[in-house]
PDB file of N, CA and C in Angstrom:
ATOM      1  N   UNK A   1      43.565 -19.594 -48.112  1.00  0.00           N
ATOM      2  CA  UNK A   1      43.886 -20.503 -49.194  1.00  0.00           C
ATOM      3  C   UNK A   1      43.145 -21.820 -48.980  1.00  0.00           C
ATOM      4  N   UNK A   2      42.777 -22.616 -49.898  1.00  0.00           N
ATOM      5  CA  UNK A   2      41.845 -23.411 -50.583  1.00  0.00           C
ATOM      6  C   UNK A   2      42.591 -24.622 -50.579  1.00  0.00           C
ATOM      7  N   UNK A   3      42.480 -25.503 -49.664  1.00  0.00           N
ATOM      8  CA  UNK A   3      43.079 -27.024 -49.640  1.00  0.00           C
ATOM      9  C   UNK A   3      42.529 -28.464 -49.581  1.00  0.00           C
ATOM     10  N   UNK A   4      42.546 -29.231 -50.539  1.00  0.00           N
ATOM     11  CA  UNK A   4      41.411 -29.912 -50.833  1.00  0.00           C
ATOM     12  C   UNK A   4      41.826 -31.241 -50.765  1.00  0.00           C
ATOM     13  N   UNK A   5      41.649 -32.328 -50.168  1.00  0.00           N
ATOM     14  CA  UNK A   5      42.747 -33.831 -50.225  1.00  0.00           C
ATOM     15  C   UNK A   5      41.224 -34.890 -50.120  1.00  0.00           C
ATOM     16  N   UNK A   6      41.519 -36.093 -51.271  1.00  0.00           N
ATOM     17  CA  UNK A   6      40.975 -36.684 -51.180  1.00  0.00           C
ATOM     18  C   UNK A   6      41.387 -38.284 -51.390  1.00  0.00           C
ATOM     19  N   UNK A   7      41.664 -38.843 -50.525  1.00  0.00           N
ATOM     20  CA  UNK A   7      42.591 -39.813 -50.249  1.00  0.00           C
ATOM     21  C   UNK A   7      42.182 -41.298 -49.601  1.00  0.00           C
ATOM     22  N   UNK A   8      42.434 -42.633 -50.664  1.00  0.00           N
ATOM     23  CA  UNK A   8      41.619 -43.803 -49.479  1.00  0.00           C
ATOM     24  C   UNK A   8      40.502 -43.831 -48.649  1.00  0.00           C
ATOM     25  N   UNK A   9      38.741 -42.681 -49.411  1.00  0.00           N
ATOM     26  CA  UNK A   9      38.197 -42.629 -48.727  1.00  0.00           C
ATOM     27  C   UNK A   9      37.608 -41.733 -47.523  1.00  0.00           C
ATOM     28  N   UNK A  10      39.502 -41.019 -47.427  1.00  0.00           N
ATOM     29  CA  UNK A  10      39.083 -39.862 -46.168  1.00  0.00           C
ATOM     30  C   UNK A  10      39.184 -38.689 -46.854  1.00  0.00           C
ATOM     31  N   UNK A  11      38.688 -37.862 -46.021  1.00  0.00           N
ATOM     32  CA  UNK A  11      37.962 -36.456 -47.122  1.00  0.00           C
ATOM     33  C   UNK A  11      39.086 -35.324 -46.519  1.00  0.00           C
ATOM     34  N   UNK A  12      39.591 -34.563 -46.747  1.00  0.00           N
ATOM     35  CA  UNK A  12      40.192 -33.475 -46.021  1.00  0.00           C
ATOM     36  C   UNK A  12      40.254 -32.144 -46.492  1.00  0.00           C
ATOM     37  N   UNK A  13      39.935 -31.154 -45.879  1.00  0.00           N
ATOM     38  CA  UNK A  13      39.241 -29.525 -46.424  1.00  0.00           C
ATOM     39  C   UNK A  13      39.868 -28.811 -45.676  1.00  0.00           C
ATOM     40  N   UNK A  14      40.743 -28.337 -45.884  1.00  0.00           N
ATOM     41  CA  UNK A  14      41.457 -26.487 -45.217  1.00  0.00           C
ATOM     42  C   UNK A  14      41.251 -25.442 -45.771  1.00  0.00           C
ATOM     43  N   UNK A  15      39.815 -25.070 -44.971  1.00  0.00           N
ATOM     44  CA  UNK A  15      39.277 -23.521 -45.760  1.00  0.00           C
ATOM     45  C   UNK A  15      38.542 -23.225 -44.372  1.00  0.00           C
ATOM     46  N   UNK A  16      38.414 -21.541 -44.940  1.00  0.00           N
ATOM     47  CA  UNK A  16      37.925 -21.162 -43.904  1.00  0.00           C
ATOM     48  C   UNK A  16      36.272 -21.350 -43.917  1.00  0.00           C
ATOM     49  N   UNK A  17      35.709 -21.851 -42.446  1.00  0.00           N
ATOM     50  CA  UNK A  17      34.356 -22.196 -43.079  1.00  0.00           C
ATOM     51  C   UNK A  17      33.774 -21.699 -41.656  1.00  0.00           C
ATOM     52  N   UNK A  18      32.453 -21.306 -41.950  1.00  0.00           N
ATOM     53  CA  UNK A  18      31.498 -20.760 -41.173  1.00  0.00           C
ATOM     54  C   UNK A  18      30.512 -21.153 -40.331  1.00  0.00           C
ATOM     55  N   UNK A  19      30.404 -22.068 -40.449  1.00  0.00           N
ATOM     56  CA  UNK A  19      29.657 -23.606 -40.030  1.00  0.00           C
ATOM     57  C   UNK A  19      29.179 -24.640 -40.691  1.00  0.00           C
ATOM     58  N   UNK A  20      29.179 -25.593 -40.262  1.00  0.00           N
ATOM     59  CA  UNK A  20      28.559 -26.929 -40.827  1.00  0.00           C
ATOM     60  C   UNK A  20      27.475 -27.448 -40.721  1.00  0.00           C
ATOM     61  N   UNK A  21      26.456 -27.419 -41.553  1.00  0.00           N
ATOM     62  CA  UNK A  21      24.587 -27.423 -41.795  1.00  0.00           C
ATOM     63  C   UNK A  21      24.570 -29.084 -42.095  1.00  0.00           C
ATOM     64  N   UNK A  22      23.575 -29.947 -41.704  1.00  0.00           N
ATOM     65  CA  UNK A  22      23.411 -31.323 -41.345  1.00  0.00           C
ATOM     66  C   UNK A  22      22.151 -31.197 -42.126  1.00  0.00           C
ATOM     67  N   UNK A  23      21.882 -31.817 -43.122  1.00  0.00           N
ATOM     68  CA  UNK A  23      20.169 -31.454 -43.339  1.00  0.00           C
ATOM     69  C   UNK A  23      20.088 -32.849 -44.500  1.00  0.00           C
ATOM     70  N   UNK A  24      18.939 -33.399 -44.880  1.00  0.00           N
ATOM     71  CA  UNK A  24      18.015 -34.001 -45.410  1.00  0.00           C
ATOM     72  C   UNK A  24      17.737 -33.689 -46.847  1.00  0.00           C
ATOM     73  N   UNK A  25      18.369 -34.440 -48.105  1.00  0.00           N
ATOM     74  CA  UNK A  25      17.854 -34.322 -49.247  1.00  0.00           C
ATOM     75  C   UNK A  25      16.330 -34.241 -49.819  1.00  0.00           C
ATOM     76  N   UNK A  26      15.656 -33.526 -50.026  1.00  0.00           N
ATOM     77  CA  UNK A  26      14.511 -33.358 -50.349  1.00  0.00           C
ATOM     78  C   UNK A  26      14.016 -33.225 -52.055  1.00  0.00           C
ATOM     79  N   UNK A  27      13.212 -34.244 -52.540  1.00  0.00           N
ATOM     80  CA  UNK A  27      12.783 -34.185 -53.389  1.00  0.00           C
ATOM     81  C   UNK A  27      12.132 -33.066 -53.944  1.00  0.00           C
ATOM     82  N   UNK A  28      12.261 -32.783 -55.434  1.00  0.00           N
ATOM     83  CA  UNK A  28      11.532 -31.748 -55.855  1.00  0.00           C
ATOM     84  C   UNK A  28      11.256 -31.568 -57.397  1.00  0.00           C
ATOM     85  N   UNK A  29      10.121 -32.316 -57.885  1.00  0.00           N
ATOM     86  CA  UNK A  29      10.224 -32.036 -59.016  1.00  0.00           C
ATOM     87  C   UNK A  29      11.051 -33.121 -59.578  1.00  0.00           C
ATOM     88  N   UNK A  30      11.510 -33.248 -60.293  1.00  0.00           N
ATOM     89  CA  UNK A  30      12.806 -34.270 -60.937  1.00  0.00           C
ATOM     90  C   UNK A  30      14.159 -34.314 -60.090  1.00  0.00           C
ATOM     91  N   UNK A  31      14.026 -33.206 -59.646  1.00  0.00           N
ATOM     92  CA  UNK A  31      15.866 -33.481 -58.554  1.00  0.00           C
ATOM     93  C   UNK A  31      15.738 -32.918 -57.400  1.00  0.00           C
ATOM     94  N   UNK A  32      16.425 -32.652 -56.362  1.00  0.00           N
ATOM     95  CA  UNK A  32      16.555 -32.334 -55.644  1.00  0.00           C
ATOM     96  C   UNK A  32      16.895 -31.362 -54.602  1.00  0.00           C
ATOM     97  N   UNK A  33      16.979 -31.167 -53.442  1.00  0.00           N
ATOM     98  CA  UNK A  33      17.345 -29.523 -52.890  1.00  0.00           C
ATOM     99  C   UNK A  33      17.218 -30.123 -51.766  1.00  0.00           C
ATOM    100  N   UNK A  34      18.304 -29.403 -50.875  1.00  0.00           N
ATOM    101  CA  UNK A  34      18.678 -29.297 -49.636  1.00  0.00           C
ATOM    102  C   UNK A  34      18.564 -28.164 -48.650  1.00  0.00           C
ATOM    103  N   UNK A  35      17.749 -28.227 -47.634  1.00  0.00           N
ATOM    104  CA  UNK A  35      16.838 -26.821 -47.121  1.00  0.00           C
ATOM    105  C   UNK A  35      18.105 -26.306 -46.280  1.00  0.00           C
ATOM    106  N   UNK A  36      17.628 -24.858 -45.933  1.00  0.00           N
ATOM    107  CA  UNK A  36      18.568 -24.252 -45.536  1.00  0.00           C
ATOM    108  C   UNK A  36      18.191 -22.716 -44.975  1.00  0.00           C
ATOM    109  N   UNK A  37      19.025 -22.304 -43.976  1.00  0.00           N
ATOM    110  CA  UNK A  37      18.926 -21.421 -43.226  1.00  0.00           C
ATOM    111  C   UNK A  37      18.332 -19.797 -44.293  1.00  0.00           C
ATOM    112  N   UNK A  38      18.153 -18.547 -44.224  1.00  0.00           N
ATOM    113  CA  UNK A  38      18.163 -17.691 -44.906  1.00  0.00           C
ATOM    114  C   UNK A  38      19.552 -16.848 -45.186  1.00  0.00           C
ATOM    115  N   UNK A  39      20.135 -17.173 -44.143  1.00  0.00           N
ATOM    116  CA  UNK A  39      21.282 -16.293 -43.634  1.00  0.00           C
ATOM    117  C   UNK A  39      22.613 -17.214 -44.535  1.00  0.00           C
ATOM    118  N   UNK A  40      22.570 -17.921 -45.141  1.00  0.00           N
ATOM    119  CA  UNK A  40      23.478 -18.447 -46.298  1.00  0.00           C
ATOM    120  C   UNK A  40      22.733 -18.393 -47.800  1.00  0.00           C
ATOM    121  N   UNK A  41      21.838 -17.493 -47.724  1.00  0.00           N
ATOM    122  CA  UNK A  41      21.720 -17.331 -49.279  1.00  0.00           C
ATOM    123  C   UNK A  41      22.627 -16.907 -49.986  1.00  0.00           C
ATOM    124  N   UNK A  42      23.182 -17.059 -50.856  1.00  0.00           N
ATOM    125  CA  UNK A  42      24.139 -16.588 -51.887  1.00  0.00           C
ATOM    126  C   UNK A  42      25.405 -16.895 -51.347  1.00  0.00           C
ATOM    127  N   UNK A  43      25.705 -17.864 -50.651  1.00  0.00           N
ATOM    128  CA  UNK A  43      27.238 -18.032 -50.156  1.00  0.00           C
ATOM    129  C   UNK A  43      27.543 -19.546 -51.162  1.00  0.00           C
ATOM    130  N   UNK A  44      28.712 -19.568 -51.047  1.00  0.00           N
ATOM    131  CA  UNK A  44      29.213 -20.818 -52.137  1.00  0.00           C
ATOM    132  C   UNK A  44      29.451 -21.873 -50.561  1.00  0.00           C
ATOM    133  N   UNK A  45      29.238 -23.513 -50.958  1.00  0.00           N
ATOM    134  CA  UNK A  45      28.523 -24.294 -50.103  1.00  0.00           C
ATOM    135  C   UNK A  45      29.575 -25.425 -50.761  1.00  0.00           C
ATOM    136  N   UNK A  46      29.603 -26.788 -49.787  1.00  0.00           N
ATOM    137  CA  UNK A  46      29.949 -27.623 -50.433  1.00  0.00           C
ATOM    138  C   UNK A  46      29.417 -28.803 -49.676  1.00  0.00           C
ATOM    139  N   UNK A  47      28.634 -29.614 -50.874  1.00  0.00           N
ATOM    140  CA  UNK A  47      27.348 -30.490 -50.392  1.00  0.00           C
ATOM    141  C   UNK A  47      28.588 -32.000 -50.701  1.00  0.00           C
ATOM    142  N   UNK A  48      28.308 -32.742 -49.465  1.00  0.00           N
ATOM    143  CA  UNK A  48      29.068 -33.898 -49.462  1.00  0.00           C
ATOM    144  C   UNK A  48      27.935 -35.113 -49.004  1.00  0.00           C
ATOM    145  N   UNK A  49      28.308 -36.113 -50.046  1.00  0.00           N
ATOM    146  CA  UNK A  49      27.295 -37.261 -50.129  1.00  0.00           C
ATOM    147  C   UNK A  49      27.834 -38.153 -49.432  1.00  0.00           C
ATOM    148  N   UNK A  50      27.380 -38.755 -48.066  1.00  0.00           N
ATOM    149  CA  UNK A  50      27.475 -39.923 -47.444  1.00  0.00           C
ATOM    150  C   UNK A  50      27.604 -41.181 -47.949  1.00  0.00           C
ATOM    151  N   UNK A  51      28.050 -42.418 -47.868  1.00  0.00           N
ATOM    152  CA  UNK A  51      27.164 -43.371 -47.890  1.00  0.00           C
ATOM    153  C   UNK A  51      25.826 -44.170 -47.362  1.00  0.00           C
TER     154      UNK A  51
END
């Protein structure tokens, strides 16, 4: 089950997850893309923007 809290700033996620990928926004064209392993093609992802 799928638990999602977003509260004063702090982020909080209870799901089951597979690992966590660190990577570099890359330009392309008009927008953008974030590179990535082969072995997560087609998996659903969730891209979180820093400040």
């Amino acid at each position: 089950m799928r638990n999602l809290k977003l509260e004063n700033g702090k982020f909080h996620l209870d799901d089951e997850i597979e690992a966590v990928v660190e990577g570099d926004v890359k330009k392309i064209g008009n927008g953008a893309m974030i590179l990535s392993t082969k072995k997560y093609i087609g998996k659903k992802v969730y891209v979180l923007i820093r400040k």
